[in-house]
Protein backbone atom coordinates (compact mmCIF):
# COMPACT_ATOMS: atom_id res chain seq x y z
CA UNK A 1 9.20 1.63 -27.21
CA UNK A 2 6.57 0.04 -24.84
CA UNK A 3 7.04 0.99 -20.47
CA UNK A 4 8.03 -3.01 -20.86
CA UNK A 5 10.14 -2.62 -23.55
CA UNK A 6 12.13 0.13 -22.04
CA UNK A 7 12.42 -1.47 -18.53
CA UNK A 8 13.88 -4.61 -20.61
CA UNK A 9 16.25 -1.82 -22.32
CA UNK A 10 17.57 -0.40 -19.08
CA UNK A 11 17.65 -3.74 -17.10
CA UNK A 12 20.09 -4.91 -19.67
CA UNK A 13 22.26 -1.59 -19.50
CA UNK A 14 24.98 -1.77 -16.26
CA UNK A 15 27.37 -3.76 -19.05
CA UNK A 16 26.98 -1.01 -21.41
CA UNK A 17 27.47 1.34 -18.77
CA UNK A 18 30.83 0.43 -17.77
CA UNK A 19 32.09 0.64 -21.03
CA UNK A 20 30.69 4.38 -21.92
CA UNK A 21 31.90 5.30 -18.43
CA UNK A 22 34.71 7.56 -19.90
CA UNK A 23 32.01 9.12 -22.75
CA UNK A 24 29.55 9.33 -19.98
CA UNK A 25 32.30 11.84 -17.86
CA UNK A 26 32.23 14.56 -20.52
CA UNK A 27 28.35 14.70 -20.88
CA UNK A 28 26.62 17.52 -18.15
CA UNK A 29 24.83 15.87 -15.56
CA UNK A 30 21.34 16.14 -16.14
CA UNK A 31 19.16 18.52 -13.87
CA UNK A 32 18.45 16.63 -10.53
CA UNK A 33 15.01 16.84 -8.70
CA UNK A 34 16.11 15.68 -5.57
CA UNK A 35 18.14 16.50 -2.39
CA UNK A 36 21.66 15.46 -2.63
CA UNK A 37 21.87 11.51 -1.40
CA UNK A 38 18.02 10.95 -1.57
CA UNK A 39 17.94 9.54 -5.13
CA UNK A 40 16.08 6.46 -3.87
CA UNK A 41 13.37 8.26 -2.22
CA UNK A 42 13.31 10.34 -5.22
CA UNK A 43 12.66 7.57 -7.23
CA UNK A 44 10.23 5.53 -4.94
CA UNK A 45 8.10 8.86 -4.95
CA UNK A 46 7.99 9.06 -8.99
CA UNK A 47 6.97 5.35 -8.36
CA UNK A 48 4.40 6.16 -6.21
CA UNK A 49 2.72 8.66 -8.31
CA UNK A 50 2.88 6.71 -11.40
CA UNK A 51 0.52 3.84 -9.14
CA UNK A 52 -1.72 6.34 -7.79
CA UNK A 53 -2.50 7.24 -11.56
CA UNK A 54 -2.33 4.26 -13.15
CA UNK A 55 -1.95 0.97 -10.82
CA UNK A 56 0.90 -1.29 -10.68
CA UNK A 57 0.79 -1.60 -14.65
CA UNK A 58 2.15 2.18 -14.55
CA UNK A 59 4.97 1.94 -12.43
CA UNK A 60 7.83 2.08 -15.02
CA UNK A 61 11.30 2.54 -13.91
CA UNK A 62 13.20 4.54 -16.94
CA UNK A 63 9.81 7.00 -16.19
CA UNK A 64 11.07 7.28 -12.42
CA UNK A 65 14.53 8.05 -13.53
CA UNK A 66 12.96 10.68 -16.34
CA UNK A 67 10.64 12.26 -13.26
CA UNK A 68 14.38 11.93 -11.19
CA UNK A 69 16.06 14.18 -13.41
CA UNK A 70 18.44 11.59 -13.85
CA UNK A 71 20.80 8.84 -15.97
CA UNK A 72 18.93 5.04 -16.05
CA UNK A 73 22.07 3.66 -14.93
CA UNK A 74 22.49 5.58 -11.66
CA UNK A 75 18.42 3.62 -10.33
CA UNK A 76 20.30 0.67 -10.41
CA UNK A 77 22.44 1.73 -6.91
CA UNK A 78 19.14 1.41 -5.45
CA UNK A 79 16.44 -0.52 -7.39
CA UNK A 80 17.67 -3.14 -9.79
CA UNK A 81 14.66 -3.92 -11.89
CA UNK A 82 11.35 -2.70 -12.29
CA UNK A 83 10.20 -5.69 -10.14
CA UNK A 84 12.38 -4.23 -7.08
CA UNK A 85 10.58 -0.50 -7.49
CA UNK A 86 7.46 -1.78 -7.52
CA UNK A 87 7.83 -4.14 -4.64
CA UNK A 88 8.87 -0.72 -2.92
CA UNK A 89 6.23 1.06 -4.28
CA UNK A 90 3.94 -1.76 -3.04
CA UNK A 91 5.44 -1.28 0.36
CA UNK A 92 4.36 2.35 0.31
CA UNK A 93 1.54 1.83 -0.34
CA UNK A 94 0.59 -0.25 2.66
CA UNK A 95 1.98 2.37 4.60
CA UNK A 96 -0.68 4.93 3.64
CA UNK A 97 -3.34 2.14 3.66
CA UNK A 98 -2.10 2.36 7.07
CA UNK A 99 -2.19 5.75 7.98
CA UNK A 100 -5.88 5.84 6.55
CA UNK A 101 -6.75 3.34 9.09
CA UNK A 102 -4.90 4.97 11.99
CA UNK A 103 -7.15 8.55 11.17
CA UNK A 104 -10.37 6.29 11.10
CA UNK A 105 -8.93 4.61 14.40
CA UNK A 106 -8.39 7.99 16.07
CA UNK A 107 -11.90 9.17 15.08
CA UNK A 108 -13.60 6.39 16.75
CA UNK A 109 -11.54 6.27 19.78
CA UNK A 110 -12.37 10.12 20.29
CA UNK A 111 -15.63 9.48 19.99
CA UNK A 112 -15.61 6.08 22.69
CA UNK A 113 -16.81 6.26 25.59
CA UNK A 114 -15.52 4.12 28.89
CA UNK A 115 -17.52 0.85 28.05
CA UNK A 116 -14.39 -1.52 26.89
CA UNK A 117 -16.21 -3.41 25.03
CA UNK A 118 -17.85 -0.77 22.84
CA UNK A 119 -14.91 1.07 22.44
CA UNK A 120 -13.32 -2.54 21.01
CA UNK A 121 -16.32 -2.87 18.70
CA UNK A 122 -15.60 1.05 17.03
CA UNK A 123 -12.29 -0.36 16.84
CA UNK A 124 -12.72 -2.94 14.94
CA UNK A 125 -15.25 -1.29 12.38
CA UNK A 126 -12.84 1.51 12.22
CA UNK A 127 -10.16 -0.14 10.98
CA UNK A 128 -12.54 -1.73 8.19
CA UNK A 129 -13.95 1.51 7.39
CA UNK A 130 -10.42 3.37 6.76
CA UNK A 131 -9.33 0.26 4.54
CA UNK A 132 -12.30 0.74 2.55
CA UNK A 133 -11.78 4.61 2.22
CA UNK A 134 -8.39 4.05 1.43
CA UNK A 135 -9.57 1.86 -1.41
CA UNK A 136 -12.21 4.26 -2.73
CA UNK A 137 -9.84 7.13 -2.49
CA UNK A 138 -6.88 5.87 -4.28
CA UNK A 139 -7.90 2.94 -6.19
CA UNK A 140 -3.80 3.12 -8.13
CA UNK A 141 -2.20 2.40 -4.93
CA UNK A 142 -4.83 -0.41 -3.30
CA UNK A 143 -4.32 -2.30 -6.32
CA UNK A 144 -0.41 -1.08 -6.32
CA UNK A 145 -0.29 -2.31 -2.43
CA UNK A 146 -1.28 -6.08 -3.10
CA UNK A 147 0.25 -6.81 -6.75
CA UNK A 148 3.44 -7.55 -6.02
CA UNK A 149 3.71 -11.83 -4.45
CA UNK A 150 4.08 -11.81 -1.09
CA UNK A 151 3.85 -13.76 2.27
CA UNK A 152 1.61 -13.33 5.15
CA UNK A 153 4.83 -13.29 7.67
CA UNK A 154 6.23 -10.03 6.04
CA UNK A 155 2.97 -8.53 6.72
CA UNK A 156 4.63 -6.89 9.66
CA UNK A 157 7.47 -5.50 7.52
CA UNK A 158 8.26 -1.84 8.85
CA UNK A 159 8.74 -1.29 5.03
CA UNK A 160 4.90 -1.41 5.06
CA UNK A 161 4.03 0.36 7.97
CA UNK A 162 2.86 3.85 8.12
CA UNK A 163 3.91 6.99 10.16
CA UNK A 164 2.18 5.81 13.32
CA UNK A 165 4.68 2.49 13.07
CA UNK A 166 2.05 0.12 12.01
CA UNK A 167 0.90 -1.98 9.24
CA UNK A 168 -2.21 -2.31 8.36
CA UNK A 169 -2.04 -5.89 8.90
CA UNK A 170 -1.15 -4.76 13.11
CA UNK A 171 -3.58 -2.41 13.20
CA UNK A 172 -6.36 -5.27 12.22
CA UNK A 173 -4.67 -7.86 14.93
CA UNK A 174 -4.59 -4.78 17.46
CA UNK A 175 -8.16 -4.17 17.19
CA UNK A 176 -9.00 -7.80 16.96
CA UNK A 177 -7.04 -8.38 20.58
CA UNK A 178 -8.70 -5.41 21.68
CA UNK A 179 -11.76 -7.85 20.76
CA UNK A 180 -10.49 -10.57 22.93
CA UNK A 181 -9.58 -8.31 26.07
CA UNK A 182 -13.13 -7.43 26.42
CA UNK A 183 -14.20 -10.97 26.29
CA UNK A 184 -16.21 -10.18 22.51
CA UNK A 185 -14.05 -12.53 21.02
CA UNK A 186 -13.37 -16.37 23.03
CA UNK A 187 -9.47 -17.17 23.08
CA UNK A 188 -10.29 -19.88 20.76
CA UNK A 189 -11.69 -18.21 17.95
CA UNK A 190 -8.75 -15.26 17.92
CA UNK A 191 -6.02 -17.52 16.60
CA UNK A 192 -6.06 -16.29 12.93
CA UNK A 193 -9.04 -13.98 13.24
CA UNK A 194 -6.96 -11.34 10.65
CA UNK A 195 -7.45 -13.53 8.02
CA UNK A 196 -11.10 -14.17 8.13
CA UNK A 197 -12.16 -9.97 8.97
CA UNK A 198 -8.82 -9.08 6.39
CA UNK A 199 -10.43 -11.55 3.33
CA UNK A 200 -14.12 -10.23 3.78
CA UNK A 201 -13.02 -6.25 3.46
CA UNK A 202 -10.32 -6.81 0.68
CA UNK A 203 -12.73 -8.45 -1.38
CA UNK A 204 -15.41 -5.85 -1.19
CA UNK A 205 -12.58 -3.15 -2.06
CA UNK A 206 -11.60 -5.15 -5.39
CA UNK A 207 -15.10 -5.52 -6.11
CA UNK A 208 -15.97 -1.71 -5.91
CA UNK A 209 -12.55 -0.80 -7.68
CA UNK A 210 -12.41 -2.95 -9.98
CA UNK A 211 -14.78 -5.70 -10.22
CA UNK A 212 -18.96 -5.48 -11.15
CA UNK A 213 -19.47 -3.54 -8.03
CA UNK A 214 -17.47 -0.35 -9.48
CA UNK A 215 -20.30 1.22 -10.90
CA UNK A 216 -22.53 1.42 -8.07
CA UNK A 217 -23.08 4.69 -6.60
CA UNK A 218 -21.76 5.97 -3.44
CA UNK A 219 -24.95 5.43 -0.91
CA UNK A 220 -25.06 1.57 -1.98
CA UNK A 221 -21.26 1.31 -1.06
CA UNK A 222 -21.80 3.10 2.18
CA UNK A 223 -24.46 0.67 2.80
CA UNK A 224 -22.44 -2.58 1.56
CA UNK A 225 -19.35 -1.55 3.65
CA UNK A 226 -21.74 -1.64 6.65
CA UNK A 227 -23.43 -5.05 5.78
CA UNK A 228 -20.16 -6.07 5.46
CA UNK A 229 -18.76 -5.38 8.74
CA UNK A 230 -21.65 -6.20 10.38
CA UNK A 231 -20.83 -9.37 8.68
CA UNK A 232 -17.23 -9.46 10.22
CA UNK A 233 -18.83 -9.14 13.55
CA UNK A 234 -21.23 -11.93 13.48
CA UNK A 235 -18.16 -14.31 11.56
CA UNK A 236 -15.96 -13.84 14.29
């Protein structure tokens, strides 16, 4: 039976598990792999793994409940399709999007010095550059952390943020306000400044992922994340 198949299998099954309920009672619970009331993020994790090998296409929810160490009926307290863990998994994956730019963030501020305005421009470059890792690094969950239909107002979801509290889509309007406050960027060319610097770095991280810029070696993608951001600059 196809990943498909199977998820089509087990979103069909609550019926059928009422009615083996009392069958169900007799058989030994299968061995659990996580901590007692933490089956969700036990599952979420599988999910996440499954993305960082294989992409959205991977994430398969019977195969979280098989990783789980448990029943296919008991996912369906917390996630009650494959559609609903992947738009977690999705959500995770922002988050360490996010915490990729928040190291690259940290580097360049350490490395600042007291001009505002240069400090603003590091910023801003670092927040492309740590996208752009995070795209190289794990290719599974960039892909994983844009395939699920969204909307640009939940881009501020704390589903999607990472340990620092952010998501990646505040880190980018952070940086770009940092822009404005040292008079780099006018007032009248901030208003929806994300979406012009967020579209430009995106794209070059599905073209070196998984587009006709994936086989290019790692000195010409150094050098066309630079041109790129340089790029960003000038736009804005």
């Amino acid at each position: 039976m196809s990943g498909e198949q199977g998820d089509a299998a087990l979103d069909a099954a609550p019926n059928a598990a009422a009615d083996g309920a009392g069958a169900a009672a007799d058989t030994p619970a299968p061995r659990t792999t996580y901590r007692h009331g933490d089956l969700r993020g036990a599952l979420l994790a599988a999910g996440i793994e499954m993305a960082r090998r294989g992409g959205p296409d991977a994430v398969v929810l019977r195969e979280a409940t098989r990783q789980a160490g448990v029943t296919p009926n008991a996912a369906y307290r917390h996630f009650a399709d494959r559609q609903a863990l992947l738009r977690a998994v999705s959500d995770a994956a922002q988050g360490l999007a996010a915490d990729a730019m928040e190291a690259e963030v940290a580097r360049a501020a350490a490395a600042s010095g007291v001009n505002t305005a240069d400090a603003a421009r590091r910023m801003l470059r670092a927040v492309g550059t740590g996208y752009l890792a995070f795209a190289r690094d794990e290719p599974g969950l960039f892909r994983a952390a844009f395939s699920v239909p969204d909307h640009l107002a939940n881009s501020m979801d704390a589903a999607k943020a990472g340990t620092a509290g952010r998501t990646p889509f505040q880190i980018l309007s952070a940086a770009l306000d940092a822009w404005a406050a040292a008079g780099i960027l006018p007032p009248a060319r901030r208003a929806n400044a994300e979406l012009y610097a967020w579209s430009a770095v995106h794209g070059l991280g599905m073209l070196v992922i998984d587009g006709p810029l994936r086989g290019l070696s790692a000195e010409l993608v150094d050098g066309a994340t630079v041109r790129v951001l340089d790029m960003v600059e000038r736009g804005l």
